[in-house]
PDB file of N, CA and C in Angstrom:
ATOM      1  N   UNK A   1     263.244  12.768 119.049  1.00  0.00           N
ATOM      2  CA  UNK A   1     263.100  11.505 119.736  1.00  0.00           C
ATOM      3  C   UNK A   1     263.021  10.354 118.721  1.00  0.00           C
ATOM      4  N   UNK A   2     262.817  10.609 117.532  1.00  0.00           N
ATOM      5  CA  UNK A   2     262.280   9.616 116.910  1.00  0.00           C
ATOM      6  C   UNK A   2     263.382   9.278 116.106  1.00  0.00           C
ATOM      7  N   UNK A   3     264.461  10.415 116.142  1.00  0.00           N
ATOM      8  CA  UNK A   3     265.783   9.780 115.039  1.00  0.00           C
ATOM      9  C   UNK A   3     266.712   9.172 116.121  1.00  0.00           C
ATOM     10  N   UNK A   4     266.301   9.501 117.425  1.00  0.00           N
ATOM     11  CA  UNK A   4     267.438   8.542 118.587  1.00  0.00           C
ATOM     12  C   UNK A   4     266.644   6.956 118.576  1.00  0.00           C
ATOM     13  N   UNK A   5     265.433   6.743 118.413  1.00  0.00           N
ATOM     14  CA  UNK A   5     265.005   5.489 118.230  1.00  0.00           C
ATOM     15  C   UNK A   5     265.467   4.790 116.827  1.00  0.00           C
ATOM     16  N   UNK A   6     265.278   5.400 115.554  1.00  0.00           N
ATOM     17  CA  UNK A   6     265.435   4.976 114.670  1.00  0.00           C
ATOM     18  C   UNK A   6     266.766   5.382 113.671  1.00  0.00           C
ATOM     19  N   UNK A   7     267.716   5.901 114.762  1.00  0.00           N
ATOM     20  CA  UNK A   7     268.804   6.549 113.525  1.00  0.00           C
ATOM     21  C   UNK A   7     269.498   5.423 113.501  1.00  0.00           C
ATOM     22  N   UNK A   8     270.207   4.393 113.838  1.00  0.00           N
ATOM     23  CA  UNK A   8     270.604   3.285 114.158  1.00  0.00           C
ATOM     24  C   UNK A   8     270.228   2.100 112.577  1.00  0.00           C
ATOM     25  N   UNK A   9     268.972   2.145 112.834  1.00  0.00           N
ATOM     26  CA  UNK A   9     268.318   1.281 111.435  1.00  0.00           C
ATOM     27  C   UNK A   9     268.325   2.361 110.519  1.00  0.00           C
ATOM     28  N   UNK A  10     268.188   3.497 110.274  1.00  0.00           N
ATOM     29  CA  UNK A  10     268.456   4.538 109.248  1.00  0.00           C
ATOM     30  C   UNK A  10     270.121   4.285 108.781  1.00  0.00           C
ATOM     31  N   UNK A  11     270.570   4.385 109.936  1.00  0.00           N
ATOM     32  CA  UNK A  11     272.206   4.096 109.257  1.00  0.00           C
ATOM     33  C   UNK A  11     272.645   3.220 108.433  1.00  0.00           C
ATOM     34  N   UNK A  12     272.089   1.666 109.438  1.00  0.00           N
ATOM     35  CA  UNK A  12     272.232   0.434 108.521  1.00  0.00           C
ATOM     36  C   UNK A  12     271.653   0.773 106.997  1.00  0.00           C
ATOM     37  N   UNK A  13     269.962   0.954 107.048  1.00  0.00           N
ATOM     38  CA  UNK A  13     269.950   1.144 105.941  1.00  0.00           C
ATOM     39  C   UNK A  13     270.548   2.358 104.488  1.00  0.00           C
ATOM     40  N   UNK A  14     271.472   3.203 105.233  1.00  0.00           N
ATOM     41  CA  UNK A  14     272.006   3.929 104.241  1.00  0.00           C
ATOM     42  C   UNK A  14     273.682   3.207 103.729  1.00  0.00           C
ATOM     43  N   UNK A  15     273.963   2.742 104.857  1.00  0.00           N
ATOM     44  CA  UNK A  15     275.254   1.949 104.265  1.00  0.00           C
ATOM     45  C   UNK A  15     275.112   0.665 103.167  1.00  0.00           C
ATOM     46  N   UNK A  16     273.647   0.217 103.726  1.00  0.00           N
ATOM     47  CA  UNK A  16     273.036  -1.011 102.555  1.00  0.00           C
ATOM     48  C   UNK A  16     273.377  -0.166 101.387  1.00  0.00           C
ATOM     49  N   UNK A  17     272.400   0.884 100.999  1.00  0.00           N
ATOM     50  CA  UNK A  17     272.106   1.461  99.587  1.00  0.00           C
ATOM     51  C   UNK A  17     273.506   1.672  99.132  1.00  0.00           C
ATOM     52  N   UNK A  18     274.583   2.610 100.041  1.00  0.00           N
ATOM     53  CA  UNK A  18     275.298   2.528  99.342  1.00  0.00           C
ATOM     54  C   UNK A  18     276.346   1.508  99.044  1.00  0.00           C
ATOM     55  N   UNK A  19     276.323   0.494  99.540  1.00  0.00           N
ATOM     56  CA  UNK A  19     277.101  -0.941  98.658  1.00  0.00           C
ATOM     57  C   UNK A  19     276.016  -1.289  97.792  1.00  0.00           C
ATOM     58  N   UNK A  20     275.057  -1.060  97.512  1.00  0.00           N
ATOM     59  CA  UNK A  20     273.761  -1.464  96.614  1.00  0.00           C
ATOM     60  C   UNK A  20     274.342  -0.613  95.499  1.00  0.00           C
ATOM     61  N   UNK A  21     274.673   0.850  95.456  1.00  0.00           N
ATOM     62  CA  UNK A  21     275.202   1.640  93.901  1.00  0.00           C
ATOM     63  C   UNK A  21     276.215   1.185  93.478  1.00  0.00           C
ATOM     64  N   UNK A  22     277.285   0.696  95.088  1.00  0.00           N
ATOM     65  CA  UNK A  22     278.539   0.784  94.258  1.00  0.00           C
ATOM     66  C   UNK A  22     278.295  -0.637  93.665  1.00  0.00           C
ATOM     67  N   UNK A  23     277.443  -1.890  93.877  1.00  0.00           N
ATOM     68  CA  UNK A  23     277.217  -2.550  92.900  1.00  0.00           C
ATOM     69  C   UNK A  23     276.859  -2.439  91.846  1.00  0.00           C
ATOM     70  N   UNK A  24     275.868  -1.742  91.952  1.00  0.00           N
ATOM     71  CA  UNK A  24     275.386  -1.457  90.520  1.00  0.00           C
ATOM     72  C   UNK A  24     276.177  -0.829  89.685  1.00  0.00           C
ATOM     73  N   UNK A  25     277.046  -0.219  90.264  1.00  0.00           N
ATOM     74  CA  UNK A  25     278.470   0.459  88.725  1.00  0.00           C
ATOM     75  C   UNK A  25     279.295  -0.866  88.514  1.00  0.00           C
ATOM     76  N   UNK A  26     279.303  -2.110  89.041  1.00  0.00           N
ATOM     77  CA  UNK A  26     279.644  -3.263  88.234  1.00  0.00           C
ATOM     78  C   UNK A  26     279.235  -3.607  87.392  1.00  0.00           C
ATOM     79  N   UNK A  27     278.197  -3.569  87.126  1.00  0.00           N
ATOM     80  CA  UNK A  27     277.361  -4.453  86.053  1.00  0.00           C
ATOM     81  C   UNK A  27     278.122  -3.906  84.454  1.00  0.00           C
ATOM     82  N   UNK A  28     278.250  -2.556  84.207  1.00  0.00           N
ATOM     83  CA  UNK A  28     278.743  -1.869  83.265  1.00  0.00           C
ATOM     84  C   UNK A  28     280.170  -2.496  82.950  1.00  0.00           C
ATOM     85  N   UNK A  29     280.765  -2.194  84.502  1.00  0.00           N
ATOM     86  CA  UNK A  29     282.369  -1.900  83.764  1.00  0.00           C
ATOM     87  C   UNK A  29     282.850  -3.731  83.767  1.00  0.00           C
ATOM     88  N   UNK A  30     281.961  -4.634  83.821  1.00  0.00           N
ATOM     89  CA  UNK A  30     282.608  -6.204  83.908  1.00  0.00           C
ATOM     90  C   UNK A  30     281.826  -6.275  82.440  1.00  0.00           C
ATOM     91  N   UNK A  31     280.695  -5.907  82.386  1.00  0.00           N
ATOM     92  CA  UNK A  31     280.381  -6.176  80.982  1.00  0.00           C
ATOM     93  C   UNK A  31     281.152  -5.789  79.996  1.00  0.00           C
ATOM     94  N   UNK A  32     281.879  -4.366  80.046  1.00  0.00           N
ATOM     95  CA  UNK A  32     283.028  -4.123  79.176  1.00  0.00           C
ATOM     96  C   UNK A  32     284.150  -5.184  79.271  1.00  0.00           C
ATOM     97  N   UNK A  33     284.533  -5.546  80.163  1.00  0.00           N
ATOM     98  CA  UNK A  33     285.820  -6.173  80.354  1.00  0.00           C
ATOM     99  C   UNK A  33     285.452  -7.314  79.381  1.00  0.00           C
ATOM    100  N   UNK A  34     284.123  -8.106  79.868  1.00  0.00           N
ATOM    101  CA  UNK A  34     283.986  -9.339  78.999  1.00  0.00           C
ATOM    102  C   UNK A  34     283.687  -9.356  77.766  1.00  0.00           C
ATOM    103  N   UNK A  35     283.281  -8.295  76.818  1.00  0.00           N
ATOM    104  CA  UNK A  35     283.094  -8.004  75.550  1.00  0.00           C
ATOM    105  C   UNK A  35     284.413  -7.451  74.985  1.00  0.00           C
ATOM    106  N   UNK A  36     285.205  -6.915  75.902  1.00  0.00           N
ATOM    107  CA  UNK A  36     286.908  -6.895  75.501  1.00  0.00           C
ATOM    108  C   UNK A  36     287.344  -8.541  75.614  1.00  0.00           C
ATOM    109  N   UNK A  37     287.263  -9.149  76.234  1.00  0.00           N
ATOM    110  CA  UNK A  37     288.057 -10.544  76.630  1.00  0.00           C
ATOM    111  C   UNK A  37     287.078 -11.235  74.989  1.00  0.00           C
ATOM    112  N   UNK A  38     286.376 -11.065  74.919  1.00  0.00           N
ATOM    113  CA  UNK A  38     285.764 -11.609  73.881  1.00  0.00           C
ATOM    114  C   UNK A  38     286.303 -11.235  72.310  1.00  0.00           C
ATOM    115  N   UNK A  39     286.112  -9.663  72.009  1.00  0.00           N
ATOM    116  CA  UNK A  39     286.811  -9.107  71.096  1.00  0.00           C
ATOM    117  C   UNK A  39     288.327  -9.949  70.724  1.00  0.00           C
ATOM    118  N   UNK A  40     289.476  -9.641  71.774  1.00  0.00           N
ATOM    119  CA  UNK A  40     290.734 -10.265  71.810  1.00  0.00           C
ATOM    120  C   UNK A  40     290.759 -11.450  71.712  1.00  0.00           C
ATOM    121  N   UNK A  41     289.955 -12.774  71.863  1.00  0.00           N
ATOM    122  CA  UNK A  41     289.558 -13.843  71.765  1.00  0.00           C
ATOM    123  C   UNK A  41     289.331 -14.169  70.060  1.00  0.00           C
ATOM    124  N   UNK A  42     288.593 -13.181  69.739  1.00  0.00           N
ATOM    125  CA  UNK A  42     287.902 -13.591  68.127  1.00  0.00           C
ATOM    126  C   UNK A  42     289.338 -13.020  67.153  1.00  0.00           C
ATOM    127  N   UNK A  43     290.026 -12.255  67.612  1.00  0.00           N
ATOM    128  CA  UNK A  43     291.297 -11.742  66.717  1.00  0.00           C
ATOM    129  C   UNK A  43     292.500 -12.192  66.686  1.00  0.00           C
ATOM    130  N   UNK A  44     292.367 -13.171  67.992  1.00  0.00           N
ATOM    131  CA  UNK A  44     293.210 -14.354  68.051  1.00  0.00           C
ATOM    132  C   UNK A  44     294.750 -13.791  69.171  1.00  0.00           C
ATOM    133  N   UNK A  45     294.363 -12.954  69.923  1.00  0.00           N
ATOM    134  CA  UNK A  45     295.398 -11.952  70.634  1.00  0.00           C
ATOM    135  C   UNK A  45     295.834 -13.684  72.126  1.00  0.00           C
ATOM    136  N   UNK A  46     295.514 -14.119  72.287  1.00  0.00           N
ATOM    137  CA  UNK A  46     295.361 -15.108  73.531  1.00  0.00           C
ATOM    138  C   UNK A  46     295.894 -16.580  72.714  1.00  0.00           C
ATOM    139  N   UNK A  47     297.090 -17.318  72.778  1.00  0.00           N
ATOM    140  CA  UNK A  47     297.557 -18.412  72.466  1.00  0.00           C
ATOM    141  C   UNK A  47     297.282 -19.177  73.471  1.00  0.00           C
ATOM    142  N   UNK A  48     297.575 -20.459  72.971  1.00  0.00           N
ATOM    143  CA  UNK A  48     297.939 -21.892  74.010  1.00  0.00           C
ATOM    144  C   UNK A  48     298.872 -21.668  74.897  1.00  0.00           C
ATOM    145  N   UNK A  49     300.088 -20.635  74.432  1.00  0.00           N
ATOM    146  CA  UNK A  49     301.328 -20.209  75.502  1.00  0.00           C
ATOM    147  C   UNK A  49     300.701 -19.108  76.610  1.00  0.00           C
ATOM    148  N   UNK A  50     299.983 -18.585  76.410  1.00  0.00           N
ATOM    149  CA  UNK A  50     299.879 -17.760  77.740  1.00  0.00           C
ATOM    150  C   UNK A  50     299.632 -18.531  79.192  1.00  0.00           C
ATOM    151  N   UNK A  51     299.447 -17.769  80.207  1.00  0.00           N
ATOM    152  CA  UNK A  51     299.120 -18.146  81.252  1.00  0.00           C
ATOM    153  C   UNK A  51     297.302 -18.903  81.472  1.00  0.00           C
ATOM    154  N   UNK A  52     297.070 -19.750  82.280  1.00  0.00           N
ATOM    155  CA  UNK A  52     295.830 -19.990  82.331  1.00  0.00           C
ATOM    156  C   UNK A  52     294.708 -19.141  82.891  1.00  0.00           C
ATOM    157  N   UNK A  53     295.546 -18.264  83.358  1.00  0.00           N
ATOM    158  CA  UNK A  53     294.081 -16.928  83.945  1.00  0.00           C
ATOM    159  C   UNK A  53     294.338 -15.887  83.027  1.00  0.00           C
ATOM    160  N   UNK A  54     295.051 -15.717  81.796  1.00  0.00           N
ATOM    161  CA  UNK A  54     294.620 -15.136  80.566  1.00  0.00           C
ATOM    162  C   UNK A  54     293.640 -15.368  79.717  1.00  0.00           C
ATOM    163  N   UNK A  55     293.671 -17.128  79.571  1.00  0.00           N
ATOM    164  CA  UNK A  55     292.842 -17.705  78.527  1.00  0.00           C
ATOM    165  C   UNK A  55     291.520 -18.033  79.206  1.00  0.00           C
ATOM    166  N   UNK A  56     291.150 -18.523  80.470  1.00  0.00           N
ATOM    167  CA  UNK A  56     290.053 -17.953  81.294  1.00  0.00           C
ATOM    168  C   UNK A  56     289.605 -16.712  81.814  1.00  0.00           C
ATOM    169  N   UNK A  57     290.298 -15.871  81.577  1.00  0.00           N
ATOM    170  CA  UNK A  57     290.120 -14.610  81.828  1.00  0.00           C
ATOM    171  C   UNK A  57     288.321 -14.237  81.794  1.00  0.00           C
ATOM    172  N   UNK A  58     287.467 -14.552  80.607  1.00  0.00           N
ATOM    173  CA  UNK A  58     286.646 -14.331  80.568  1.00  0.00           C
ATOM    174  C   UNK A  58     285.571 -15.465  81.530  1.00  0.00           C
ATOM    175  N   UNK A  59     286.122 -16.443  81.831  1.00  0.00           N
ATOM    176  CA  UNK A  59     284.856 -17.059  82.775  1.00  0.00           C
ATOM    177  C   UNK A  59     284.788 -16.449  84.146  1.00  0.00           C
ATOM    178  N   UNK A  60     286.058 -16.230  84.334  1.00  0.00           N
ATOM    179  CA  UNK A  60     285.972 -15.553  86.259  1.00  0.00           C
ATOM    180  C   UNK A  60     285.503 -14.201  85.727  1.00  0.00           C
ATOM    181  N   UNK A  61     285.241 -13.566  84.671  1.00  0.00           N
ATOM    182  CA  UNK A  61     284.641 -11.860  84.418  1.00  0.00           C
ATOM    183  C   UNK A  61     283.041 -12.443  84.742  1.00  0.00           C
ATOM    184  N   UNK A  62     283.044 -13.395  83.792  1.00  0.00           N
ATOM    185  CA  UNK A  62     281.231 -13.779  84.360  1.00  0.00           C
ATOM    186  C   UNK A  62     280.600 -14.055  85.466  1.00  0.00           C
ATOM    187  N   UNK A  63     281.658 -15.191  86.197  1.00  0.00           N
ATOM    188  CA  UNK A  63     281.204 -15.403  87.869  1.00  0.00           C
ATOM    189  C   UNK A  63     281.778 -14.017  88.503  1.00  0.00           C
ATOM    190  N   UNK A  64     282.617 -13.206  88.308  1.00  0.00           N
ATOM    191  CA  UNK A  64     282.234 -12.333  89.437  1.00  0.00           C
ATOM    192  C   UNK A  64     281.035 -11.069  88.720  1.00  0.00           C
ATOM    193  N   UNK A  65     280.607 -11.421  87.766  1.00  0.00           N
ATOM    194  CA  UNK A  65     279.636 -10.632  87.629  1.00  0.00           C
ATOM    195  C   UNK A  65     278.128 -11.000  87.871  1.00  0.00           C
ATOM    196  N   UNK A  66     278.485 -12.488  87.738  1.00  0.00           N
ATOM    197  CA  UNK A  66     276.966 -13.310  88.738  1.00  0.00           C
ATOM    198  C   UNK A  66     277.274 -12.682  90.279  1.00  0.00           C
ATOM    199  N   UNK A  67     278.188 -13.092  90.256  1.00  0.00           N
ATOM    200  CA  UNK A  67     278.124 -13.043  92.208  1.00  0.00           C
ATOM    201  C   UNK A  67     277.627 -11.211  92.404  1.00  0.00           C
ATOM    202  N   UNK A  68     278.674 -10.183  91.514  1.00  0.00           N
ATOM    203  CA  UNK A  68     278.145  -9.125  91.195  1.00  0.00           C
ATOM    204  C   UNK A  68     276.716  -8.667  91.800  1.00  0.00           C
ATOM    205  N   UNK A  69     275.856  -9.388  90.744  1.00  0.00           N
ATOM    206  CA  UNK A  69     274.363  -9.093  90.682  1.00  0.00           C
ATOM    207  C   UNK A  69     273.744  -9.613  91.317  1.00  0.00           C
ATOM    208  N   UNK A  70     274.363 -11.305  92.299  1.00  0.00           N
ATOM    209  CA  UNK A  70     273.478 -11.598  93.006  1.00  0.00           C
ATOM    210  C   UNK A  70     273.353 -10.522  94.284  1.00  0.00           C
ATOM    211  N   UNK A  71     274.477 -10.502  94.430  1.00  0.00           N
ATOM    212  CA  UNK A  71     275.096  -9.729  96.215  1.00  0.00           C
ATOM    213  C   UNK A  71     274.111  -8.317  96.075  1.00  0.00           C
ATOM    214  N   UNK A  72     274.257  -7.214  94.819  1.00  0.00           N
ATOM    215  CA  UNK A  72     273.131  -6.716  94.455  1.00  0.00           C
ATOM    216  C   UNK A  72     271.841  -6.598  94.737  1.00  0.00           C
ATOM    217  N   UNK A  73     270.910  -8.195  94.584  1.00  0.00           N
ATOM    218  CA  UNK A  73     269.827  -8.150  94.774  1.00  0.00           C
ATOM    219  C   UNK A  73     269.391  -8.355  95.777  1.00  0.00           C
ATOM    220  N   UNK A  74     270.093  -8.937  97.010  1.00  0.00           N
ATOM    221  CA  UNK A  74     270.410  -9.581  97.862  1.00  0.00           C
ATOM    222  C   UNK A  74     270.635  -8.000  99.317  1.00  0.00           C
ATOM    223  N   UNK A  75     271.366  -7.214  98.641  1.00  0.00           N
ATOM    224  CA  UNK A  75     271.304  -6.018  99.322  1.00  0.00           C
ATOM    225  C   UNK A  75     270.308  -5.356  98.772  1.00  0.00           C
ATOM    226  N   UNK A  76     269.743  -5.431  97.761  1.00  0.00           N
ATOM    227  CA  UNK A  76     268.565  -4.323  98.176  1.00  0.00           C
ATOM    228  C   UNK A  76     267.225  -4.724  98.009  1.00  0.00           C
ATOM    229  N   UNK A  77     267.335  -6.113  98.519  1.00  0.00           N
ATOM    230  CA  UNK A  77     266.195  -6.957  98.850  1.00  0.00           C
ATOM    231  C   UNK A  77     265.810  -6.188 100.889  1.00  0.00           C
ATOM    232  N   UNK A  78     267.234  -6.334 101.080  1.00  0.00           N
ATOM    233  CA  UNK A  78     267.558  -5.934 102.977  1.00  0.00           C
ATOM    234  C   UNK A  78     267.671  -4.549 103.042  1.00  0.00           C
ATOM    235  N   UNK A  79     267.774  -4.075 101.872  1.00  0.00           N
ATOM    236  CA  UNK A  79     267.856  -2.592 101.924  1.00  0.00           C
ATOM    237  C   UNK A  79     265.899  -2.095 102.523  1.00  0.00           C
ATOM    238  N   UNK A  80     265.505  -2.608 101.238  1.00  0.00           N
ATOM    239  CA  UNK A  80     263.846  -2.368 101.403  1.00  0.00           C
ATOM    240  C   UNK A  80     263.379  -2.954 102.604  1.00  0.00           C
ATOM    241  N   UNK A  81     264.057  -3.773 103.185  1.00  0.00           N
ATOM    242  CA  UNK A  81     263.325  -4.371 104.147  1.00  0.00           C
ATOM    243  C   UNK A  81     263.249  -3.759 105.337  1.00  0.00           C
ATOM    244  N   UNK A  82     264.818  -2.791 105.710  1.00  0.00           N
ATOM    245  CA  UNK A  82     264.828  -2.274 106.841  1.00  0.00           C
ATOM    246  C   UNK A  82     264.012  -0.705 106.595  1.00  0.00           C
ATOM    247  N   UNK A  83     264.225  -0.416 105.646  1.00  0.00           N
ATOM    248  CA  UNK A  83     263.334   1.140 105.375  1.00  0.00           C
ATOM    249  C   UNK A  83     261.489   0.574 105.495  1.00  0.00           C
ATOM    250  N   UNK A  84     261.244  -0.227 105.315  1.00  0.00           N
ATOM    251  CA  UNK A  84     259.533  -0.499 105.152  1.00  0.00           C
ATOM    252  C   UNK A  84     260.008  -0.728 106.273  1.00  0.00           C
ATOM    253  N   UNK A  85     260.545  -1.394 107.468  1.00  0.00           N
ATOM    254  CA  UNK A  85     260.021  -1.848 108.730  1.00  0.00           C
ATOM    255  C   UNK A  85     260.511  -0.806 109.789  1.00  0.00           C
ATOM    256  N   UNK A  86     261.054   0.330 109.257  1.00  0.00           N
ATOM    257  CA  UNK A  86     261.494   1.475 109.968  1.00  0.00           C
ATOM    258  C   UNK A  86     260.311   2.400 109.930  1.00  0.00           C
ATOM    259  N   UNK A  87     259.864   2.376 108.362  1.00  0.00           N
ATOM    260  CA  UNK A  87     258.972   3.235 108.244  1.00  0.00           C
ATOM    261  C   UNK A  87     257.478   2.723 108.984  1.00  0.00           C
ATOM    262  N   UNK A  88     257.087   1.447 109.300  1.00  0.00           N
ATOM    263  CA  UNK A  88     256.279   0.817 109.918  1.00  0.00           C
ATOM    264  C   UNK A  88     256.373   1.200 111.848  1.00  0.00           C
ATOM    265  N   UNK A  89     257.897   1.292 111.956  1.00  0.00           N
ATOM    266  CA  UNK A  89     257.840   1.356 113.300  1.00  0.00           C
ATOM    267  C   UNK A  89     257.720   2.657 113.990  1.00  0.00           C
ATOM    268  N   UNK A  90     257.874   3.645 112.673  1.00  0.00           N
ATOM    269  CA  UNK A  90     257.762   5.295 112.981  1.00  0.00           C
ATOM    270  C   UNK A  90     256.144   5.749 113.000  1.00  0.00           C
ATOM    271  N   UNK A  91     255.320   5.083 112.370  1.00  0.00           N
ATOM    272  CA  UNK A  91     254.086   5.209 111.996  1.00  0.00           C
ATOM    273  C   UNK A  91     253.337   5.240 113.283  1.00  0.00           C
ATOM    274  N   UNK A  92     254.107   3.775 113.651  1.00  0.00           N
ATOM    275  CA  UNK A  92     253.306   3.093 115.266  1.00  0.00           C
ATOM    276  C   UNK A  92     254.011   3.852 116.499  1.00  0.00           C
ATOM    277  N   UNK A  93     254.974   4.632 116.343  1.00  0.00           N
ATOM    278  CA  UNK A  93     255.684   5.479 117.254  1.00  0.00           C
ATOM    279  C   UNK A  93     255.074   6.753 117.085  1.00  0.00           C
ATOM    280  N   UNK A  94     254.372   7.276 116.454  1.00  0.00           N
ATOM    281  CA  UNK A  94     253.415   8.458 116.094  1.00  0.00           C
ATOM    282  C   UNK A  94     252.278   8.497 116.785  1.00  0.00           C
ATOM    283  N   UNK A  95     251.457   7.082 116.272  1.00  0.00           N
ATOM    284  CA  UNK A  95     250.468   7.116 116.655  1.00  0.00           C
ATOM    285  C   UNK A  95     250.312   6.386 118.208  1.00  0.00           C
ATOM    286  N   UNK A  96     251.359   5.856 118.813  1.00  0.00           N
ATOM    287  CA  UNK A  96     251.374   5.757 120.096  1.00  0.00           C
ATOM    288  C   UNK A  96     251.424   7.021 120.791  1.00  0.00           C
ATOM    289  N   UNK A  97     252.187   8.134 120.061  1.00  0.00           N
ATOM    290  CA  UNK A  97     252.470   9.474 120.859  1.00  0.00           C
ATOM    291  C   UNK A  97     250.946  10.186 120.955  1.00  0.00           C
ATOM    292  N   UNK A  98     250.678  10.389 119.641  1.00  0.00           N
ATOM    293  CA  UNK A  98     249.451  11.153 120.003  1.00  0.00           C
ATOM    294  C   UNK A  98     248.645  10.052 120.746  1.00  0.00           C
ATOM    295  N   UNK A  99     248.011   8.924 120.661  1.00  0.00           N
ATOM    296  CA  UNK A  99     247.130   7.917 121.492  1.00  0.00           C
ATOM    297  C   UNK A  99     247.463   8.739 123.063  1.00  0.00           C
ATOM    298  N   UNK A 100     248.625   8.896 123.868  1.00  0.00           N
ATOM    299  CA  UNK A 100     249.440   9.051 124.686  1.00  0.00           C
ATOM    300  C   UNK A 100     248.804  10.645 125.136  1.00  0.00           C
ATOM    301  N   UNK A 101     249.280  11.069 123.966  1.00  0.00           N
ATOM    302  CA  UNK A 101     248.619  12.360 124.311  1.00  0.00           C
ATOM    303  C   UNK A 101     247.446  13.165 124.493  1.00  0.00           C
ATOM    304  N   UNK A 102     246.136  12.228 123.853  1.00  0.00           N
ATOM    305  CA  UNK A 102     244.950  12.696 124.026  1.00  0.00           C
ATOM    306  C   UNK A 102     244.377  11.868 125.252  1.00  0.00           C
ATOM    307  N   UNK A 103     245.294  11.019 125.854  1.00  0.00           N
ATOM    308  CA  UNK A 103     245.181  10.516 127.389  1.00  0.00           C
ATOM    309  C   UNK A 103     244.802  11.306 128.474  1.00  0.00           C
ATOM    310  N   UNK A 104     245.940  12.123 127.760  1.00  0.00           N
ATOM    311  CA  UNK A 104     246.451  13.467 129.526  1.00  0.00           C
ATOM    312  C   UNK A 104     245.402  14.581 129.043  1.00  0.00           C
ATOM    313  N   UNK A 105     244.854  14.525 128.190  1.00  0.00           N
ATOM    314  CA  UNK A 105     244.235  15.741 127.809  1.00  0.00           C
ATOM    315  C   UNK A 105     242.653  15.653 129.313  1.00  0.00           C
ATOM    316  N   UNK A 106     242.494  16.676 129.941  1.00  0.00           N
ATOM    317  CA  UNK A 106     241.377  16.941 130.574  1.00  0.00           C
ATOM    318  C   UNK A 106     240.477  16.013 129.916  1.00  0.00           C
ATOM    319  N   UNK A 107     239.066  15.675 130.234  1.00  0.00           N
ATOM    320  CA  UNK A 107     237.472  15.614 129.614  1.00  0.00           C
ATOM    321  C   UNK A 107     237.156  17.099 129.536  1.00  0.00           C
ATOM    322  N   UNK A 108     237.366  18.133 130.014  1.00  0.00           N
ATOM    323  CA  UNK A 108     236.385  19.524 129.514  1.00  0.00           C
ATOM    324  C   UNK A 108     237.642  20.069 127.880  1.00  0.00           C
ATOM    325  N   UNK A 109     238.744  19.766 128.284  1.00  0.00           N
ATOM    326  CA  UNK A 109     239.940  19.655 126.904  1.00  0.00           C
ATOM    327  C   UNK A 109     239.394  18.706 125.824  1.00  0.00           C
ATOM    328  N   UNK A 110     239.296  18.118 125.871  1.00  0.00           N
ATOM    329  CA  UNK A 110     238.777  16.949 125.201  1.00  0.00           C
ATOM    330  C   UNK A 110     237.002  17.061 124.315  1.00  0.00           C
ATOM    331  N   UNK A 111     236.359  17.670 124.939  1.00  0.00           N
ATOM    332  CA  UNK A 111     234.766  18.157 124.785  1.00  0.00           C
ATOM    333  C   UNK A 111     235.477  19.391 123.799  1.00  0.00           C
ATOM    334  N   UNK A 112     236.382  20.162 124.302  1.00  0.00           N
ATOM    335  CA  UNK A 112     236.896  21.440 123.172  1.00  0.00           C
ATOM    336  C   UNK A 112     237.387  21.022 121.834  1.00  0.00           C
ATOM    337  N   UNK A 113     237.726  20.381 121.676  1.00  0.00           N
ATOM    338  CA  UNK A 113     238.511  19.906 120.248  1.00  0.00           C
ATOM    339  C   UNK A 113     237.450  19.165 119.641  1.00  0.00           C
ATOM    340  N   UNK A 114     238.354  18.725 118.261  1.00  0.00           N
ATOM    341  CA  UNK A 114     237.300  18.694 117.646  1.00  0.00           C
ATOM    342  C   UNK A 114     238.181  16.704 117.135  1.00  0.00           C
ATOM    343  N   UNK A 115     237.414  16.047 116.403  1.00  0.00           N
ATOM    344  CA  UNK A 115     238.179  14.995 115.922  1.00  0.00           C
ATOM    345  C   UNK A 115     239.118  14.881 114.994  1.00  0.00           C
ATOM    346  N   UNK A 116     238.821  15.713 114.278  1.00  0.00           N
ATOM    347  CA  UNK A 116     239.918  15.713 112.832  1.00  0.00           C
ATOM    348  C   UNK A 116     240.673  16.504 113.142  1.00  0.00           C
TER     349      UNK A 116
END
């Protein structure tokens, strides 16, 4: 009962995490790119004749590696958010059940048990 209430926000939050990794394998492979664009830069491989998204090449490696890391933090800011408020709403779905259940229980049922 409790994964037909909550599989829904379980889902969302597993599709979060995983655009949350496959961000996180950006961070690596743009940092290579821009320490290559840099390398080729200092050895002089990039003239005045090339194209203009050769010789910028390395500023759009940086903004999409800002945007990268923001989108990143940003998903697993919402990532945590839906798992803590899932895990909050399973807690209170527990303890509504048993509350629920020591309802129906008899008073001579009830005198039998014990609290803990």
């Amino acid at each position: 009962a409790l994964l037909e209430v909550m599989g829904r926000k379980f889902l969302y939050a597993g599709i979060l995490k995983a655009v949350n990794t496959g961000l996180q394998f950006c961070y690596p492979i743009l940092l290579n790119e821009i320490l290559k664009f840099i390398e080729r830069t200092q050895t002089g491989a990039y003239n005045e004749t090339d194209p203009w998204y050769d010789r910028y090449r390395g500023y759009w490696l940086s903004a999409l590696l800002l945007v990268a890391m923001g989108s990143k933090a940003i998903t697993e800011s919402v990532y945590f958010h839906f798992v803590i408020r899932a895990s909050y709403q399973a807690k209170t779905a527990v303890s509504v059940a048993v509350y629920n259940k020591s309802l129906r229980l008899a008073n001579s049922e009830r005198q039998s048990t014990t609290l803990g």
